[in-house]
N, C-alpha and C. Protein backbone atom coordinates (compact mmCIF):
# COMPACT_ATOMS: atom_id res chain seq x y z
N UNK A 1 -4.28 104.55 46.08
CA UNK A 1 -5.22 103.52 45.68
C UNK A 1 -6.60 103.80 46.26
N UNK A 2 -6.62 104.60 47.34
CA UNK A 2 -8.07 104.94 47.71
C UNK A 2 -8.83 105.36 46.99
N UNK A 3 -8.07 106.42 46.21
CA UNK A 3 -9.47 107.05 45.39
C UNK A 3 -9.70 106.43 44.04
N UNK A 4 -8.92 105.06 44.00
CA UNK A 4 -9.32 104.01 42.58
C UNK A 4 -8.45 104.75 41.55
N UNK A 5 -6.80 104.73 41.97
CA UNK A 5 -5.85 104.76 41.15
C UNK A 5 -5.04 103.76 41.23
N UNK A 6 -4.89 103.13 39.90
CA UNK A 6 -4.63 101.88 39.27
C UNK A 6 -3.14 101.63 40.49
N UNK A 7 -3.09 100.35 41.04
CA UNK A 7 -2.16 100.00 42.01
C UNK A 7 -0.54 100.03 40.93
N UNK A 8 -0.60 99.45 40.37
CA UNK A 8 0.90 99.00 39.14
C UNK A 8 1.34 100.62 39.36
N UNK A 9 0.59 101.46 38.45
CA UNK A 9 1.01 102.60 38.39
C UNK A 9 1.28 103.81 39.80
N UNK A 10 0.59 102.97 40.20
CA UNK A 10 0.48 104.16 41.56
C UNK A 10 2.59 104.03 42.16
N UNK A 11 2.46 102.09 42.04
CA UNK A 11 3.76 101.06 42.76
C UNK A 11 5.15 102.09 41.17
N UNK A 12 4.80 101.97 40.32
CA UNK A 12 5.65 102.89 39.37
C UNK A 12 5.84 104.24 39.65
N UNK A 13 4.83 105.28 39.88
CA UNK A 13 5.22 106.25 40.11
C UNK A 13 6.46 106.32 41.65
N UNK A 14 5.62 105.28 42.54
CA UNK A 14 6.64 105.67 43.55
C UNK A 14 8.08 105.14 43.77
N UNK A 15 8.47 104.13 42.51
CA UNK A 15 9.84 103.88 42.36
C UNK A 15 10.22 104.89 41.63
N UNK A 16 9.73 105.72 40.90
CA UNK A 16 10.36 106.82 40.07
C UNK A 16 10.78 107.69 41.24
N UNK A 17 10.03 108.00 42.08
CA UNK A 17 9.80 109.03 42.68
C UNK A 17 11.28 109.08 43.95
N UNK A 18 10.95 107.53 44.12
CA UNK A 18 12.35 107.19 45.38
C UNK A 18 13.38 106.81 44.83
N UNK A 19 13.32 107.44 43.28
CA UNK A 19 14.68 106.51 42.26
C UNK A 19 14.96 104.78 42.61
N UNK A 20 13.99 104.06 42.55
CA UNK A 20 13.85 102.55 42.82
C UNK A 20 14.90 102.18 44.37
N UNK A 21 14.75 103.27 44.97
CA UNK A 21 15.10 102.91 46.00
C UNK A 21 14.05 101.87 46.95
N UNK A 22 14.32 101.07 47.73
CA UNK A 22 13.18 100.24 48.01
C UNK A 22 13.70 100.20 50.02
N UNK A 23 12.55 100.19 50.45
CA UNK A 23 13.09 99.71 52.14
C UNK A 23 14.12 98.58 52.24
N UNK A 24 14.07 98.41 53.62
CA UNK A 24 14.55 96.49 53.63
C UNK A 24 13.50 96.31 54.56
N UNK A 25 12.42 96.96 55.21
CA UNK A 25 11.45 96.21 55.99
C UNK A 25 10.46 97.35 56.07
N UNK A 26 9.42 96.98 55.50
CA UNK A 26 8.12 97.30 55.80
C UNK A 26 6.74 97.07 57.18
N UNK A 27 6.43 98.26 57.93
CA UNK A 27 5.63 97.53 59.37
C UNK A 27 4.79 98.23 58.60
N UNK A 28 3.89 97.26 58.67
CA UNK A 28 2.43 97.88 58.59
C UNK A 28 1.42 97.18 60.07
N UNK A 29 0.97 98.23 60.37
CA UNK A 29 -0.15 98.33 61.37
C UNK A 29 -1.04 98.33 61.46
N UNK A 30 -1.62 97.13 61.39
CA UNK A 30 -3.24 97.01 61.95
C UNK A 30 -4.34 97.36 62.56
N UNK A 31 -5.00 98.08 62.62
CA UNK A 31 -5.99 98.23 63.69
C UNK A 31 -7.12 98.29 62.98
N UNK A 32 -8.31 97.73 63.86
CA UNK A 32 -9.69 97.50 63.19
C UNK A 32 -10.31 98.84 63.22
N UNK A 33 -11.57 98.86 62.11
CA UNK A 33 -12.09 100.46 62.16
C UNK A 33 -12.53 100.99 63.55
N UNK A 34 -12.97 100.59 63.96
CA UNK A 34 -13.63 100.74 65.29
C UNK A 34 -12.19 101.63 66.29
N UNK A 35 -11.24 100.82 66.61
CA UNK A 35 -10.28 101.59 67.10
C UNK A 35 -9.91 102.62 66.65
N UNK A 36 -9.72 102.66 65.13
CA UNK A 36 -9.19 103.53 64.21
C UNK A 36 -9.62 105.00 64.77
N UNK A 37 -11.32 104.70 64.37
CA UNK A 37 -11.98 105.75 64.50
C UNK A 37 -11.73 106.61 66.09
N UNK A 38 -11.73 105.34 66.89
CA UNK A 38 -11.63 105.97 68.47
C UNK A 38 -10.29 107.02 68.65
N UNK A 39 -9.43 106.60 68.26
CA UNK A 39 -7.91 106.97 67.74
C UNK A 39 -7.78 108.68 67.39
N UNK A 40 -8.60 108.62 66.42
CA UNK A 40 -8.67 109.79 65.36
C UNK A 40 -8.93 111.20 66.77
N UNK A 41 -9.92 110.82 67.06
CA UNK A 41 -11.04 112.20 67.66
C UNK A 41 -11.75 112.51 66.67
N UNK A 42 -11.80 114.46 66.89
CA UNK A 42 -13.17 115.11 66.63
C UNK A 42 -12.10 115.71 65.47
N UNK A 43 -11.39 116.45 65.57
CA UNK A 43 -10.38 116.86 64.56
C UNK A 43 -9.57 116.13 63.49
N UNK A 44 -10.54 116.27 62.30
CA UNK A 44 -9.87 115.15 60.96
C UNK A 44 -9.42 116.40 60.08
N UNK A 45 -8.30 116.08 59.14
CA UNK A 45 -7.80 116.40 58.22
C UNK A 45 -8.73 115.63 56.82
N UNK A 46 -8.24 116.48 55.78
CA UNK A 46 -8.80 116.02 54.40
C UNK A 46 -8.71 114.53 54.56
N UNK A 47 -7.46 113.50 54.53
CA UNK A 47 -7.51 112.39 54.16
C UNK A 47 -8.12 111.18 55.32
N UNK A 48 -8.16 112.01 56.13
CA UNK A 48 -8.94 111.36 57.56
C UNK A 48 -10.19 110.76 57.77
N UNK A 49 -10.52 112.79 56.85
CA UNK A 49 -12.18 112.56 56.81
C UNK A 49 -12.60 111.98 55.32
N UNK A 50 -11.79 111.53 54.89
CA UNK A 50 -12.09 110.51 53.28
C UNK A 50 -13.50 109.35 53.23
N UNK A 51 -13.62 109.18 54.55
CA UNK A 51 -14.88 108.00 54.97
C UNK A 51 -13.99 106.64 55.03
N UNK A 52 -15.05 106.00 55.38
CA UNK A 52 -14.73 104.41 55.58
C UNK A 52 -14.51 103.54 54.45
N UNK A 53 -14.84 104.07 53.59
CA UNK A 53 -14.59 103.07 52.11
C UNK A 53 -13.19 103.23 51.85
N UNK A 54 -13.10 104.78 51.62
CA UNK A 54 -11.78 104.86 51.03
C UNK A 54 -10.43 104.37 51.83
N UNK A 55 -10.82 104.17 53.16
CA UNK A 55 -9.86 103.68 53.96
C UNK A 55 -9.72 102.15 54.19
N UNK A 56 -10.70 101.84 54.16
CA UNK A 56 -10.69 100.52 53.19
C UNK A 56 -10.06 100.03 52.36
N UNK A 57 -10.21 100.72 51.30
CA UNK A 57 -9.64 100.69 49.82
C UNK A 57 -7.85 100.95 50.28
N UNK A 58 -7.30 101.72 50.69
CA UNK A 58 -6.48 102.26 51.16
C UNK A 58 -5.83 100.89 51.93
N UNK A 59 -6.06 100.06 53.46
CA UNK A 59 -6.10 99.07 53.89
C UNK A 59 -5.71 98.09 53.21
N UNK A 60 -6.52 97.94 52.45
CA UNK A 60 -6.78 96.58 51.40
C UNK A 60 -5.05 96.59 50.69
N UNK A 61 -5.23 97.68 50.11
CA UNK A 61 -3.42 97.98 49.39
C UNK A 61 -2.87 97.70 50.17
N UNK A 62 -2.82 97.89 51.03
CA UNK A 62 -1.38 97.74 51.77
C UNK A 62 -1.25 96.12 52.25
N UNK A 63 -2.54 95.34 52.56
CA UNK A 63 -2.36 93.95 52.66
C UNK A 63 -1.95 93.57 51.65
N UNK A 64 -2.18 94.28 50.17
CA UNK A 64 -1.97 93.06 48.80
C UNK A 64 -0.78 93.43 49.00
N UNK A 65 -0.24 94.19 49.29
CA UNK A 65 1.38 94.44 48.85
C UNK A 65 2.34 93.57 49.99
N UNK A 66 1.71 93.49 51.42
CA UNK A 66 2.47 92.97 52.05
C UNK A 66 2.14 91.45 51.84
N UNK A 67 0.99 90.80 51.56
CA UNK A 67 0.98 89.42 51.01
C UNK A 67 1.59 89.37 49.88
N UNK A 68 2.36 90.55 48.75
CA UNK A 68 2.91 90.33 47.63
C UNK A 68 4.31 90.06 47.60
N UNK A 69 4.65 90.78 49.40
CA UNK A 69 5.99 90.92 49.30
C UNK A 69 6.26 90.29 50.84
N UNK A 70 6.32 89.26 51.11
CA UNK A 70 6.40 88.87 52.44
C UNK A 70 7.53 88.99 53.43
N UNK A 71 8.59 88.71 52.33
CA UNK A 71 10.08 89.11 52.96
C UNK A 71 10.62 90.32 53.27
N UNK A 72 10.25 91.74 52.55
CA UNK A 72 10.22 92.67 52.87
C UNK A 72 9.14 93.52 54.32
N UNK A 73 8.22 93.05 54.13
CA UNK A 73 6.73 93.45 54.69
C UNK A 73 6.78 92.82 56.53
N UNK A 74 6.09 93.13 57.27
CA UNK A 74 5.49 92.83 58.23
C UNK A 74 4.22 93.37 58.67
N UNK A 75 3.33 92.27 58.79
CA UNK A 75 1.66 92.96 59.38
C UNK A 75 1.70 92.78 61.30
N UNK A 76 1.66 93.84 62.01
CA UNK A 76 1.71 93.69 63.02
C UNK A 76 0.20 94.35 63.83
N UNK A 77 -0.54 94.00 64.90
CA UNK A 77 -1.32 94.27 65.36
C UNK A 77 -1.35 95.83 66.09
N UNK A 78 -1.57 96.35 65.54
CA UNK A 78 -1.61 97.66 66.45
C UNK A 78 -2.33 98.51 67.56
N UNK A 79 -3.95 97.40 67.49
CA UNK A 79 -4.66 97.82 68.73
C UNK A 79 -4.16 97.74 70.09
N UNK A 80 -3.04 97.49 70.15
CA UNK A 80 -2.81 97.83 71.76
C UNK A 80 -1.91 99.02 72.71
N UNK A 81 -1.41 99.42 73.31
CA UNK A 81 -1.57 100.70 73.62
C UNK A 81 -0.05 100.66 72.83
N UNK A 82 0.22 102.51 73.52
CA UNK A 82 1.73 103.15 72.49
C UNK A 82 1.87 102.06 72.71
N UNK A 83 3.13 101.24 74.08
CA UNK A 83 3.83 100.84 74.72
C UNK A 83 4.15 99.34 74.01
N UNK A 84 2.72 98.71 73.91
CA UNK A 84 2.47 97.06 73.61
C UNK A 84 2.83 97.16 72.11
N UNK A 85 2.44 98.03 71.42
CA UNK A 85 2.61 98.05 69.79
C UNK A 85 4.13 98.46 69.62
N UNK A 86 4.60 99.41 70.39
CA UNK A 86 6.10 99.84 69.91
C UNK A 86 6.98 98.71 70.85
N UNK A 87 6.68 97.90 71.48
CA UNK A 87 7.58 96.61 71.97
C UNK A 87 7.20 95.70 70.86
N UNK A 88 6.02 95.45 69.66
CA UNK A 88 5.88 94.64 68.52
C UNK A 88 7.23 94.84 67.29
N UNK A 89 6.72 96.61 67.83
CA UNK A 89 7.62 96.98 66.33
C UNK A 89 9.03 96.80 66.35
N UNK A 90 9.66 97.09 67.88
CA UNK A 90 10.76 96.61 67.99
C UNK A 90 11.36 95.15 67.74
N UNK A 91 10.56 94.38 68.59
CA UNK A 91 10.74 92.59 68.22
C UNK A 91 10.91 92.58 66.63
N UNK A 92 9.83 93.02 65.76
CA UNK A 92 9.91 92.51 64.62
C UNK A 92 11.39 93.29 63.41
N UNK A 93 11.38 94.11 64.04
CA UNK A 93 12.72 94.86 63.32
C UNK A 93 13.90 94.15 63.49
N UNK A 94 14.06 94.02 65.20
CA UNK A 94 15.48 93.15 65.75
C UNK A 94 15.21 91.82 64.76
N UNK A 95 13.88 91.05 64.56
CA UNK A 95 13.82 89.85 64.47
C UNK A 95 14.32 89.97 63.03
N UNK A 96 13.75 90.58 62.04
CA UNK A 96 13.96 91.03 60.43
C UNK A 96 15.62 91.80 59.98
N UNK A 97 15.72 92.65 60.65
CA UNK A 97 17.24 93.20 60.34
C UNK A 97 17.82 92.27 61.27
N UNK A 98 18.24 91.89 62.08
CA UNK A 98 19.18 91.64 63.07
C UNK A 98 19.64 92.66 63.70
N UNK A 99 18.85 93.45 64.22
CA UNK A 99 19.68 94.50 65.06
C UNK A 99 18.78 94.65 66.18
């Protein structure tokens, strides 16, 4: 969706692709640009160095989908260190699967 390919189709190709296989829980991770960027370094790859729009654009998808799909989805905060974010991701998995 970053580079302004139609979302429906993009969400079609990738049930083709996983034979409509679907998760049972989605984490998506938050972090504001500012961290993002701090995150990265000096060494970007092609989709890294895409700029700020397209990651945006990119962002944005992934909120519509997890506001589309709430029961599947989780938005969790990710600015805080490994440690604080992977004790989030855990809580919310145990809390969502039961395990």
């Amino acid at each position: 969706h970053g580079r302004g390919l139609d979302p429906a189709w993009l969400a079609s190709l990738a049930a083709w692709a996983a034979r409509d296989l679907q998760p049972d829980l989605v984490v998506l991770l938050e972090v504001p640009e500012d961290v993002a960027a701090a995150r990265l370094g000096r060494a970007t790859d092609r989709i890294e160095a895409a700029g700020a729009e397209f990651h945006r654009r990119v962002a944005g998808s992934y909120r519509d989908q997890a506001a589309a799909d709430p029961d599947r989805w989780v938005v969790l905060d990710g600015s805080g260190t490994p440690d604080e974010v992977a004790s989030l991701v855990r809580a919310a998995v145990s809390d969502r699967l039961g395990i």
